[in-house]
N, C-alpha and C. Protein backbone atom coordinates (compact mmCIF):
# COMPACT_ATOMS: atom_id res chain seq x y z
N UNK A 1 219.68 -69.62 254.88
CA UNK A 1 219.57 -69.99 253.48
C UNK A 1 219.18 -68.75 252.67
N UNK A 2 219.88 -68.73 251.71
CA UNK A 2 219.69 -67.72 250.42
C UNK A 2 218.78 -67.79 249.50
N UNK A 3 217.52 -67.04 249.64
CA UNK A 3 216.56 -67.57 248.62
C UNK A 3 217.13 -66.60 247.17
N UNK A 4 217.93 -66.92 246.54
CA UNK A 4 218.27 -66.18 244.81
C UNK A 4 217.59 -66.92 244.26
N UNK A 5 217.04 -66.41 243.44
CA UNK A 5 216.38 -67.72 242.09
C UNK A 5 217.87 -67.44 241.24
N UNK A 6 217.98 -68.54 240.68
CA UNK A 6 219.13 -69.16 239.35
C UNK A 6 218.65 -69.02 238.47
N UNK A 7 217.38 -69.17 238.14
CA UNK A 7 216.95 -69.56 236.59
C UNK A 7 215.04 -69.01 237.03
N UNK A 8 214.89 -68.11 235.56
CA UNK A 8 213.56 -67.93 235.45
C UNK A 8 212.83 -68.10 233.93
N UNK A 9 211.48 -67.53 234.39
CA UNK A 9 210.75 -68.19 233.09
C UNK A 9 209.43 -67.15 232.69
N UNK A 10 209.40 -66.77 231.54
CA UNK A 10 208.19 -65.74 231.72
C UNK A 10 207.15 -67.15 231.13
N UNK A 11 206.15 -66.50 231.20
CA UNK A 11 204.39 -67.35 230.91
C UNK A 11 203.53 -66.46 230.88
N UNK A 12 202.49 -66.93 230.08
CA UNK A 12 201.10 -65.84 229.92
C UNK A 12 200.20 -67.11 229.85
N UNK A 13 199.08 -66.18 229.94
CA UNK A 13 197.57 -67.24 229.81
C UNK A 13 196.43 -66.51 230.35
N UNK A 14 195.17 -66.91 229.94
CA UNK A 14 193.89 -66.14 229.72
C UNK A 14 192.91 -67.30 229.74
N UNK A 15 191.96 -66.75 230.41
CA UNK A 15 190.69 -67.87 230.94
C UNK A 15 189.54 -66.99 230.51
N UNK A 16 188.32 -68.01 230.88
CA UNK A 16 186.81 -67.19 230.28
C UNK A 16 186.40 -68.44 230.72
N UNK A 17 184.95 -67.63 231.73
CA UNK A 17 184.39 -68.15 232.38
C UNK A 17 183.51 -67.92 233.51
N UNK A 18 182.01 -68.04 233.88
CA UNK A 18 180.80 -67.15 234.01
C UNK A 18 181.29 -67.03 235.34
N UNK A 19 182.24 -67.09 236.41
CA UNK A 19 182.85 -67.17 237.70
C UNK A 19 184.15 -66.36 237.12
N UNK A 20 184.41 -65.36 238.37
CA UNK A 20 185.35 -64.75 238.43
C UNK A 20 186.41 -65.83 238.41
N UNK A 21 187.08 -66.38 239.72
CA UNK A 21 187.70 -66.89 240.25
C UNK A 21 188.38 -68.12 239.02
N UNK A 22 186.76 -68.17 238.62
CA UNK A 22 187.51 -69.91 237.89
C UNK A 22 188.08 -69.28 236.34
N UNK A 23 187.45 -68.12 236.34
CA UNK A 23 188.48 -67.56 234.83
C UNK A 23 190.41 -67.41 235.06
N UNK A 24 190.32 -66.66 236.54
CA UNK A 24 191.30 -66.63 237.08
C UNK A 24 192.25 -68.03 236.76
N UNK A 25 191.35 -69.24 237.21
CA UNK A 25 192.29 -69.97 237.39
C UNK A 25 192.37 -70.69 236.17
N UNK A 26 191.25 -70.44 235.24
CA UNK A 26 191.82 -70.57 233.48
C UNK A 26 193.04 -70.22 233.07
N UNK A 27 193.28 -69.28 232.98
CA UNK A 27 194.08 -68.53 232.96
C UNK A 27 195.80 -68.77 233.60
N UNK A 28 195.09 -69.49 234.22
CA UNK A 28 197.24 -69.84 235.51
C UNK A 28 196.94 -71.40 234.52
N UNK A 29 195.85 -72.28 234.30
CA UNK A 29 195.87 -73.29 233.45
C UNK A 29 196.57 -73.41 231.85
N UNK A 30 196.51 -72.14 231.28
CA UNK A 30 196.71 -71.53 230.50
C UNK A 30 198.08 -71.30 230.18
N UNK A 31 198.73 -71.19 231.57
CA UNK A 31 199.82 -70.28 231.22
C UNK A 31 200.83 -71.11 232.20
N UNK A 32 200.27 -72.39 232.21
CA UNK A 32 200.98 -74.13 232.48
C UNK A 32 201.37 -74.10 234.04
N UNK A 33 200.50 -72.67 234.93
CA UNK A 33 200.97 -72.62 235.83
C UNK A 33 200.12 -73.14 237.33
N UNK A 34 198.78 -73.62 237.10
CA UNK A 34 197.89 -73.92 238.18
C UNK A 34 198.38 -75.05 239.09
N UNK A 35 198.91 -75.13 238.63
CA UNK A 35 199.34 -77.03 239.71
C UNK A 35 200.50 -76.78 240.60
N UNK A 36 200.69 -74.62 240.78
CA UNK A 36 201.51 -74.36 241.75
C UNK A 36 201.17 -73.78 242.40
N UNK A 37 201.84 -73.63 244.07
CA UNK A 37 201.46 -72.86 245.09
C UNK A 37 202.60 -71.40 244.72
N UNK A 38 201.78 -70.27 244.34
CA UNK A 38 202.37 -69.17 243.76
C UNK A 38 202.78 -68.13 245.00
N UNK A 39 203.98 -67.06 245.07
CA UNK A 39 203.71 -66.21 246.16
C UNK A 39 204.34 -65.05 245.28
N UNK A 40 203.68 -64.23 245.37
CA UNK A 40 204.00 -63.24 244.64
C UNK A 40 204.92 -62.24 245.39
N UNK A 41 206.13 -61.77 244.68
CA UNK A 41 206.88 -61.28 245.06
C UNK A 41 207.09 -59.33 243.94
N UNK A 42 208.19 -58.85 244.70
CA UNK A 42 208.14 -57.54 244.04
C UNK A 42 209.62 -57.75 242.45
N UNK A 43 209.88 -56.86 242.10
CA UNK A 43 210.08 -56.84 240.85
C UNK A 43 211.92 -56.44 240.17
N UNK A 44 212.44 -57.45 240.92
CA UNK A 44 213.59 -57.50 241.06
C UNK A 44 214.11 -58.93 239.96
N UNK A 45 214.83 -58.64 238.92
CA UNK A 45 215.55 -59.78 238.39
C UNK A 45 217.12 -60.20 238.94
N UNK A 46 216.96 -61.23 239.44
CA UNK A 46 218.43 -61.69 240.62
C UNK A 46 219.53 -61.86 239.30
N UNK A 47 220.89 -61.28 240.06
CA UNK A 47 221.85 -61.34 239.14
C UNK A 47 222.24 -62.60 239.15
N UNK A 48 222.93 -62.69 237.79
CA UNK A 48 223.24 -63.86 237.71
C UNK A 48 222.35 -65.12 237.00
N UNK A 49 220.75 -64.68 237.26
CA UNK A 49 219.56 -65.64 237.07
C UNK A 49 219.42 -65.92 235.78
N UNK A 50 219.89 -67.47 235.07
CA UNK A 50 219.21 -67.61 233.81
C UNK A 50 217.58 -67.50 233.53
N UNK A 51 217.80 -66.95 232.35
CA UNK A 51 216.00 -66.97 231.90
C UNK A 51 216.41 -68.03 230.76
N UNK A 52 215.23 -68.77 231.18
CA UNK A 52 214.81 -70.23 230.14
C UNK A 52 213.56 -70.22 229.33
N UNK A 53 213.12 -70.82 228.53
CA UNK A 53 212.08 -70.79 227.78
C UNK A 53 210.78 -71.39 229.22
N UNK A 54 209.76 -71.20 229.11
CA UNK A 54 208.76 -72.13 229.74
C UNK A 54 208.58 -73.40 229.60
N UNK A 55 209.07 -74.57 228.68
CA UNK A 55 209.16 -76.31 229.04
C UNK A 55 210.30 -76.18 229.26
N UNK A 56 211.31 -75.48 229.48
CA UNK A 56 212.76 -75.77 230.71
C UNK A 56 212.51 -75.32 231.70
N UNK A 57 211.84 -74.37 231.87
CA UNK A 57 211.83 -74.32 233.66
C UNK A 57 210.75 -74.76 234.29
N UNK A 58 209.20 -75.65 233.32
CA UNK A 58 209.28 -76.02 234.04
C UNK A 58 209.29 -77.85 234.42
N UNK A 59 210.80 -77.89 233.94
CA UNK A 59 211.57 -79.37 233.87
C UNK A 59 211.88 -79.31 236.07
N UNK A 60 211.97 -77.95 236.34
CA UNK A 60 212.80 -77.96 237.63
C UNK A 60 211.63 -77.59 238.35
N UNK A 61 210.35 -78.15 238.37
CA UNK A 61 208.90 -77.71 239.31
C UNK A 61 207.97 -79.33 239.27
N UNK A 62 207.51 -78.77 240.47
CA UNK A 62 206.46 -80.19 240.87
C UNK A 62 205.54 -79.29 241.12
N UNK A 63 204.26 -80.15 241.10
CA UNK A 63 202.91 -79.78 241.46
C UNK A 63 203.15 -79.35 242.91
N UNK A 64 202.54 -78.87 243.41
CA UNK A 64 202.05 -78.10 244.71
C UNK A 64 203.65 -77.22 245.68
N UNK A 65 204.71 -77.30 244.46
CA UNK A 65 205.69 -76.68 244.82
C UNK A 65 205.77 -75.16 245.30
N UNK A 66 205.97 -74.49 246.39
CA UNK A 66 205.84 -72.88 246.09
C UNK A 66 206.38 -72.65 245.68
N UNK A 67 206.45 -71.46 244.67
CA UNK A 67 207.35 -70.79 243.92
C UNK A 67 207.27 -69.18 243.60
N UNK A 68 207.60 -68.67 243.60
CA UNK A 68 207.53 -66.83 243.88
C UNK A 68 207.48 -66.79 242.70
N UNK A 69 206.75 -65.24 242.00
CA UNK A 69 206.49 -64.89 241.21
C UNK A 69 206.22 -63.44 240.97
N UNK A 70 206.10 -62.84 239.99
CA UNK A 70 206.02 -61.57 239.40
C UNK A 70 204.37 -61.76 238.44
N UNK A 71 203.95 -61.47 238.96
CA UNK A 71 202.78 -61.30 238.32
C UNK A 71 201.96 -60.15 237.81
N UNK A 72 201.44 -59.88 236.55
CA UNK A 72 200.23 -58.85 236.31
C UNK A 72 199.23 -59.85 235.83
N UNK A 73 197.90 -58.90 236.30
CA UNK A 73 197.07 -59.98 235.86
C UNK A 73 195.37 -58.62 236.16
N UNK A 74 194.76 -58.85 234.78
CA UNK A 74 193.61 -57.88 234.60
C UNK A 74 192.44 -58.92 234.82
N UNK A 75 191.44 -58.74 234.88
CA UNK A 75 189.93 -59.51 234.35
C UNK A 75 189.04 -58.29 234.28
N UNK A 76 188.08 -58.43 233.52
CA UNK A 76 186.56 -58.24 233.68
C UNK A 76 185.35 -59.09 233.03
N UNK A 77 184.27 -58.34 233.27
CA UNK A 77 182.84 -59.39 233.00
C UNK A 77 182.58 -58.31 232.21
N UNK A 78 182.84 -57.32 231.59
CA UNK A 78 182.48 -56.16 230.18
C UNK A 78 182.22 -56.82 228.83
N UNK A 79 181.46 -56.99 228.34
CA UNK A 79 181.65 -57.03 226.76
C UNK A 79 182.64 -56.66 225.88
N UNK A 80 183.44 -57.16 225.46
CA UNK A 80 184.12 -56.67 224.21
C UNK A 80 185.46 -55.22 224.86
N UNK A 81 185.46 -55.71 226.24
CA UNK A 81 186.45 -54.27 227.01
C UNK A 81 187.71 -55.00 226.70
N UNK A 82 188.50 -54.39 226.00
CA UNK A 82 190.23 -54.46 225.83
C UNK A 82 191.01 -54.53 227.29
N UNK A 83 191.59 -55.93 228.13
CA UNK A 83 192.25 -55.92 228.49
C UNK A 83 194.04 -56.39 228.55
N UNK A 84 194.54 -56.01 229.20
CA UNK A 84 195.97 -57.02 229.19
C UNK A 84 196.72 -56.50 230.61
N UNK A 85 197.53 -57.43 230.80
CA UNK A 85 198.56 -58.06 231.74
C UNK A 85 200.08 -57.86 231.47
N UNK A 86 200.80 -57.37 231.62
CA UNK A 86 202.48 -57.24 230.91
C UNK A 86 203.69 -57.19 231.85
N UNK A 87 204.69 -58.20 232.17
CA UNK A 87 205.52 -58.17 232.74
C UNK A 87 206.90 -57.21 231.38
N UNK A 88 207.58 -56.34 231.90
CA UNK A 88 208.32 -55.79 232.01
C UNK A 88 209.92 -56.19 232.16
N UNK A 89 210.68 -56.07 231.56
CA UNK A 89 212.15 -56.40 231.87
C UNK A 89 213.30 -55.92 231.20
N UNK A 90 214.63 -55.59 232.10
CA UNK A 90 215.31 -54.54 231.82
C UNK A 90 216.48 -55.20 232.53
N UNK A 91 217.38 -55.74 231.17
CA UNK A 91 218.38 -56.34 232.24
C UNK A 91 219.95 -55.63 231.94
N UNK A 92 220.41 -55.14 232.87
CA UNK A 92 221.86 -54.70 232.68
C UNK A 92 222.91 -54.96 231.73
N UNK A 93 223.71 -54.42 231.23
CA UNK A 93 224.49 -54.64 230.84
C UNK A 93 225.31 -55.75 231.29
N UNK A 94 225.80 -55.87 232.52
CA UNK A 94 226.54 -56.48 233.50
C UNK A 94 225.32 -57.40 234.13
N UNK A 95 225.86 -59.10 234.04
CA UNK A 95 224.50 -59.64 234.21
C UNK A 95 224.68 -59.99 235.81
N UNK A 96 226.13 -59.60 236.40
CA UNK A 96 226.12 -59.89 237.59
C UNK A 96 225.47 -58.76 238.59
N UNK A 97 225.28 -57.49 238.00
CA UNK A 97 223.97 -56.69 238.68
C UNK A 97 222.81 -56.93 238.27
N UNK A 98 221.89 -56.76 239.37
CA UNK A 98 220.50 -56.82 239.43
C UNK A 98 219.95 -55.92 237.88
N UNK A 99 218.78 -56.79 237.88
CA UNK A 99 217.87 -55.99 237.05
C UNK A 99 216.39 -55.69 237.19
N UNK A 100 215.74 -55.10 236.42
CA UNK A 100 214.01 -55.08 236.60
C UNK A 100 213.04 -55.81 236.29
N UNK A 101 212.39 -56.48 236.95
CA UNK A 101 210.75 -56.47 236.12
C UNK A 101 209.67 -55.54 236.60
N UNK A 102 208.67 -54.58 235.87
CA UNK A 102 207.46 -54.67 236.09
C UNK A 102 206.19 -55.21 236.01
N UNK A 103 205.40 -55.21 236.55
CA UNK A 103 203.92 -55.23 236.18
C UNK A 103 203.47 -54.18 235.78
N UNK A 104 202.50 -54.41 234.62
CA UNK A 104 201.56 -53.10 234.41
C UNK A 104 200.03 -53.54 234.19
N UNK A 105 199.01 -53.58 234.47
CA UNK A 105 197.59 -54.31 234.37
C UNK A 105 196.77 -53.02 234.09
N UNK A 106 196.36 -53.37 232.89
CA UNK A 106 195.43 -52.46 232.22
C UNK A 106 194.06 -52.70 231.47
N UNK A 107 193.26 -51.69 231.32
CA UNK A 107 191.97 -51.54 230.44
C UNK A 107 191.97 -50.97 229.55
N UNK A 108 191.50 -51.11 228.38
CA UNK A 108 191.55 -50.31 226.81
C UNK A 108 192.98 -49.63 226.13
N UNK A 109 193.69 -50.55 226.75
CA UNK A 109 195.37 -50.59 225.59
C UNK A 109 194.76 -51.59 225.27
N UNK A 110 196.01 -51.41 223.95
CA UNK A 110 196.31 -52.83 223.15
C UNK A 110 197.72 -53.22 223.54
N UNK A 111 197.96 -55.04 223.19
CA UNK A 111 199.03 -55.27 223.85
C UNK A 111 199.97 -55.02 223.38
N UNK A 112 200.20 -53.80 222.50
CA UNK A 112 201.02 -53.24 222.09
C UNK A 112 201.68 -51.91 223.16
N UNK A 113 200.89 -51.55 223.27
CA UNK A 113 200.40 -50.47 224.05
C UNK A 113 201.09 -50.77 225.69
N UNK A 114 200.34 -51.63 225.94
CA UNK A 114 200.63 -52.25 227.36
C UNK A 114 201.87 -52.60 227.72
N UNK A 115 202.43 -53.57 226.50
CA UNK A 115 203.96 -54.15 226.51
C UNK A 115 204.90 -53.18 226.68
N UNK A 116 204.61 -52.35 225.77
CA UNK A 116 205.67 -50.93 225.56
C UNK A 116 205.79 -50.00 227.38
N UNK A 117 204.96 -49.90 228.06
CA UNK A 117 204.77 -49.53 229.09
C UNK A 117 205.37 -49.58 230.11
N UNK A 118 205.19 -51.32 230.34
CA UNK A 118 205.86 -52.50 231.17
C UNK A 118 207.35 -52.15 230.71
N UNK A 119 207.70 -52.39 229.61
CA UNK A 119 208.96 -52.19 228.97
C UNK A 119 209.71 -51.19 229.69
N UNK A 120 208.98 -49.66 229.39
CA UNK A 120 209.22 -48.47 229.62
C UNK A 120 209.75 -48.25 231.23
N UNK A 121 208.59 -48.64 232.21
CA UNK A 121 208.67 -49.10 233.63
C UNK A 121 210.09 -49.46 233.74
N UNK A 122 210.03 -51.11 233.48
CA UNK A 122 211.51 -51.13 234.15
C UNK A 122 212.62 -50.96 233.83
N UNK A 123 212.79 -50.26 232.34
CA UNK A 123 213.93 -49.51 231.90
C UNK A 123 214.43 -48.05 232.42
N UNK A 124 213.08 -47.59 233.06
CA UNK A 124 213.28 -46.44 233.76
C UNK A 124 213.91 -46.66 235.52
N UNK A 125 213.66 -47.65 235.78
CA UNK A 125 214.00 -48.08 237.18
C UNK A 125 215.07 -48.41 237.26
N UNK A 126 215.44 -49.61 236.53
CA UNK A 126 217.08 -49.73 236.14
C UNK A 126 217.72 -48.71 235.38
N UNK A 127 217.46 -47.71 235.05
CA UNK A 127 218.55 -46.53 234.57
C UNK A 127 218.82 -45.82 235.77
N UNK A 128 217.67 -45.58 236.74
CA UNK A 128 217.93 -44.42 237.64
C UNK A 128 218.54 -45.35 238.61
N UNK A 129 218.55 -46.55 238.93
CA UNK A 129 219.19 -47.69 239.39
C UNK A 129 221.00 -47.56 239.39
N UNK A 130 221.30 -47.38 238.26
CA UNK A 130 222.27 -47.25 237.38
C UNK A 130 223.07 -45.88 237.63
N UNK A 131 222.41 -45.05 238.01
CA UNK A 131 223.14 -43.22 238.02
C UNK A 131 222.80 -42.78 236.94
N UNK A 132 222.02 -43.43 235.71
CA UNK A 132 222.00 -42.91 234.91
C UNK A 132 220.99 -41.32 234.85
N UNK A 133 221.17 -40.73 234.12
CA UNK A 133 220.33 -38.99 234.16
C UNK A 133 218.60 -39.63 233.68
N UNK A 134 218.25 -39.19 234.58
CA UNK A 134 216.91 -39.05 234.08
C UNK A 134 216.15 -37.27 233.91
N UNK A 135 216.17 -36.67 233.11
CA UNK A 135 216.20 -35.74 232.76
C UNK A 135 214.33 -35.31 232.52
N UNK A 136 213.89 -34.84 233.92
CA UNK A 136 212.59 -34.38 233.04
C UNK A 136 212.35 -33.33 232.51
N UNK A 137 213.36 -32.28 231.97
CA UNK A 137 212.94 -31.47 230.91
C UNK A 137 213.22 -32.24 229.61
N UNK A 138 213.63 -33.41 229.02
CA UNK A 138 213.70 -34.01 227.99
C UNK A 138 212.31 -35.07 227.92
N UNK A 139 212.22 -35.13 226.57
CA UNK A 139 210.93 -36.18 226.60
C UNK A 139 211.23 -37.55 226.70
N UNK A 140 210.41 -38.54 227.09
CA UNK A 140 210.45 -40.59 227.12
C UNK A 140 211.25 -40.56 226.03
N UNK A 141 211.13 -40.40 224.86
CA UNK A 141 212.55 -40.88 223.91
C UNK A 141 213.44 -40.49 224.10
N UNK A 142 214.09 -39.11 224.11
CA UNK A 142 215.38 -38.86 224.26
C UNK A 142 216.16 -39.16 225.51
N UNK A 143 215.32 -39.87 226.81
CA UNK A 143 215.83 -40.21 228.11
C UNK A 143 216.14 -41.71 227.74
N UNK A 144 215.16 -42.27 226.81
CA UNK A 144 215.58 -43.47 226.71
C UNK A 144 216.67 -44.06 225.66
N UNK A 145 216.88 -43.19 224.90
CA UNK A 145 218.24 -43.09 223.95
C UNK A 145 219.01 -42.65 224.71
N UNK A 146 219.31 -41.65 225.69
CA UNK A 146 220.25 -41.74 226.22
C UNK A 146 220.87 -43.10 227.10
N UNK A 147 219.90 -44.09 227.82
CA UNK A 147 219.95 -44.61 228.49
C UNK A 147 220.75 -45.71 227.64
N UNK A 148 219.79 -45.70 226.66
CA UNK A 148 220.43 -47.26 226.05
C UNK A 148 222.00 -46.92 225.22
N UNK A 149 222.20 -46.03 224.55
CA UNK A 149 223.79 -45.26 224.58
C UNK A 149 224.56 -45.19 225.67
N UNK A 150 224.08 -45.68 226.71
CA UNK A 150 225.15 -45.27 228.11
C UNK A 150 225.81 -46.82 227.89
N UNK A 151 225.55 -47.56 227.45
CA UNK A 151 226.19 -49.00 227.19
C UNK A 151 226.10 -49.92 228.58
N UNK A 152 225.09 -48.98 229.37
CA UNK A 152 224.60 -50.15 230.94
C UNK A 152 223.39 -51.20 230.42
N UNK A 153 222.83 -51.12 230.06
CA UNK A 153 221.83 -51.49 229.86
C UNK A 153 221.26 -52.38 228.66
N UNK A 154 221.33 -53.67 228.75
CA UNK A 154 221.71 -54.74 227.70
C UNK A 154 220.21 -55.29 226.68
N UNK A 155 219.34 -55.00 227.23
CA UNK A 155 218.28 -55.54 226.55
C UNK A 155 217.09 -55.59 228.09
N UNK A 156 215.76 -54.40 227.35
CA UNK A 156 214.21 -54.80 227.62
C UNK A 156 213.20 -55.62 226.73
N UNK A 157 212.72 -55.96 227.04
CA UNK A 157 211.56 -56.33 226.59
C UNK A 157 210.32 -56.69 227.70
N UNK A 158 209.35 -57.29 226.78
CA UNK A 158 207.65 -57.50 227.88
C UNK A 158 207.46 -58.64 227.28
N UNK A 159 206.34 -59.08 228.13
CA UNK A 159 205.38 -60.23 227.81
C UNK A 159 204.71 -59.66 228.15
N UNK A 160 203.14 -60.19 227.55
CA UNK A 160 201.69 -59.03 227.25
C UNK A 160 201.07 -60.51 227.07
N UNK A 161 200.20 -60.21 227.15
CA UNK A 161 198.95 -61.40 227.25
C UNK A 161 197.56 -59.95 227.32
N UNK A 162 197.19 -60.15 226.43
CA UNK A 162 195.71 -59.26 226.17
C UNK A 162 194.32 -60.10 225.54
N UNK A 163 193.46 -59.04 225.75
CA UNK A 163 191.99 -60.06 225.50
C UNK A 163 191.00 -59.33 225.57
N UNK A 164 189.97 -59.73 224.65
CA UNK A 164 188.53 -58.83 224.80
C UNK A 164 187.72 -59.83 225.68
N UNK A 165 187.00 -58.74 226.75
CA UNK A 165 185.84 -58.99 227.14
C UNK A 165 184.86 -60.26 226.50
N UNK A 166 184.93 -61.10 227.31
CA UNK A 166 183.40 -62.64 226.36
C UNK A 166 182.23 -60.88 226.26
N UNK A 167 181.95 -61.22 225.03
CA UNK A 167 180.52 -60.97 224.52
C UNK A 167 179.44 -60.95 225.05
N UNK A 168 179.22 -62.33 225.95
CA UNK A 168 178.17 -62.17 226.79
C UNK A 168 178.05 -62.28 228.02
N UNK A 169 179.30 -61.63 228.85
CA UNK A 169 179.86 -61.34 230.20
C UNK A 169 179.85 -61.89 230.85
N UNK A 170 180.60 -63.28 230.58
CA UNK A 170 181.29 -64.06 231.50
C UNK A 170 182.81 -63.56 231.67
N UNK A 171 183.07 -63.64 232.48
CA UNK A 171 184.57 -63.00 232.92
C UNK A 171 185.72 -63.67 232.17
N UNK A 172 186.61 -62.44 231.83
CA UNK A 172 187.95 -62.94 231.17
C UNK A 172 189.01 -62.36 231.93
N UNK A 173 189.61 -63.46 232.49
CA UNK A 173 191.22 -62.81 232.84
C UNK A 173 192.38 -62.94 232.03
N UNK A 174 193.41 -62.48 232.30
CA UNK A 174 194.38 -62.39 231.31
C UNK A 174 195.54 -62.13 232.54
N UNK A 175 196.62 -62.89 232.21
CA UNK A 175 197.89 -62.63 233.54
C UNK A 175 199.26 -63.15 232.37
N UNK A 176 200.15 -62.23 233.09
CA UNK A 176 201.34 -62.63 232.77
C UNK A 176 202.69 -63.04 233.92
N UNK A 177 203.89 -63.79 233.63
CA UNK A 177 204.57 -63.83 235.32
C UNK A 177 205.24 -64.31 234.59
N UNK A 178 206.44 -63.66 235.53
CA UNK A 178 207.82 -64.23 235.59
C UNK A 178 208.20 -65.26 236.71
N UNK A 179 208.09 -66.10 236.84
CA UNK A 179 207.99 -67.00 237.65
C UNK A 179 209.75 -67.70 237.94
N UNK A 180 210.04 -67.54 239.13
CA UNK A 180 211.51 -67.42 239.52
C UNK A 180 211.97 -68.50 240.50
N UNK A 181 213.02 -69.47 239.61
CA UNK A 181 213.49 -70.53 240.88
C UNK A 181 214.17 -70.30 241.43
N UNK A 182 214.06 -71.47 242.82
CA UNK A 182 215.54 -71.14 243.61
C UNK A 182 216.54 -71.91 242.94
């Protein structure tokens, strides 16, 4: 049997709460995803795979279903510390080749900052993926104008989920996932 996922779904969500663990699982509550058995996988978008909004995909999940996933995911118990979580994605021109996601999990970006990163990540993976030149005597913009002028490469974007530190250091997590059916 062929495990491809067909259809995926990004999600975010963020917990707070004087327990590590249970912010954690704020957080997958959050982001409509706790009532699954998760396995985290590496950072490959399957060709072919629709992406759906999050209440369509998850029309095709049951509680205690496993389901693989792409996950970033930050916490701390800091006061007022800037974190975030950002899945990454970079999908081909051609939707019947593969594409990217990353993770990127960070401290003191903003999820501006963070998103752009994630972004950056797997647009760089799928170009060099691609044959495309990655040129390091040129700087991140002009590699990435070239890239997106090569006409491979159809659309990146991120999901970011960010958050300050609780105030009075109970733990905050923050996660983001691409969460992928069969």
């Amino acid at each position: 049997m062929l495990y491809v996922p067909k259809i995926m779904f990004f999600t975010k969500g963020k917990g707070t709460h004087k327990d590590y663990l249970t912010s954690f699982e704020l957080a997958l509550r959050d982001a409509a995803i706790s009532d699954l058995n998760l396995v985290s996988v590496s950072s490959i978008k399957p060709p072919l795979c629709k992406i759906v909004n999050r209440v369509e995909g998850r029309k095709y999940l049951r509680p205690g279903q496993i389901v693989f996933t792409v996950m970033a995911r930050s916490s701390t118990n800091e006061p007022n510390r800037l974190i975030a979580a950002s899945i990454g994605l970079a999908r081909p021109a051609d939707d019947a080749q593969f594409g990217y996601l990353s993770e990127h999990h960070s401290t003191g970006e903003t999820a501006t900052k963070a998103g752009d990163y994630a972004e950056d990540l797997a647009m760089e993976m799928l170009a060099t993926t691609l044959g495309l030149p990655n040129d390091p005597t040129l700087g991140w913009d002009q590699n990435e104008e070239q890239w997106k002028l090569s006409g491979k490469i159809y659309k990146t974007q991120n999901f970011t989920q960010s958050a300050q530190g609780n105030k009075d250091g109970m733990w905050t997590t923050v996660i983001s996932s691409a969460v992928l059916i069969l």
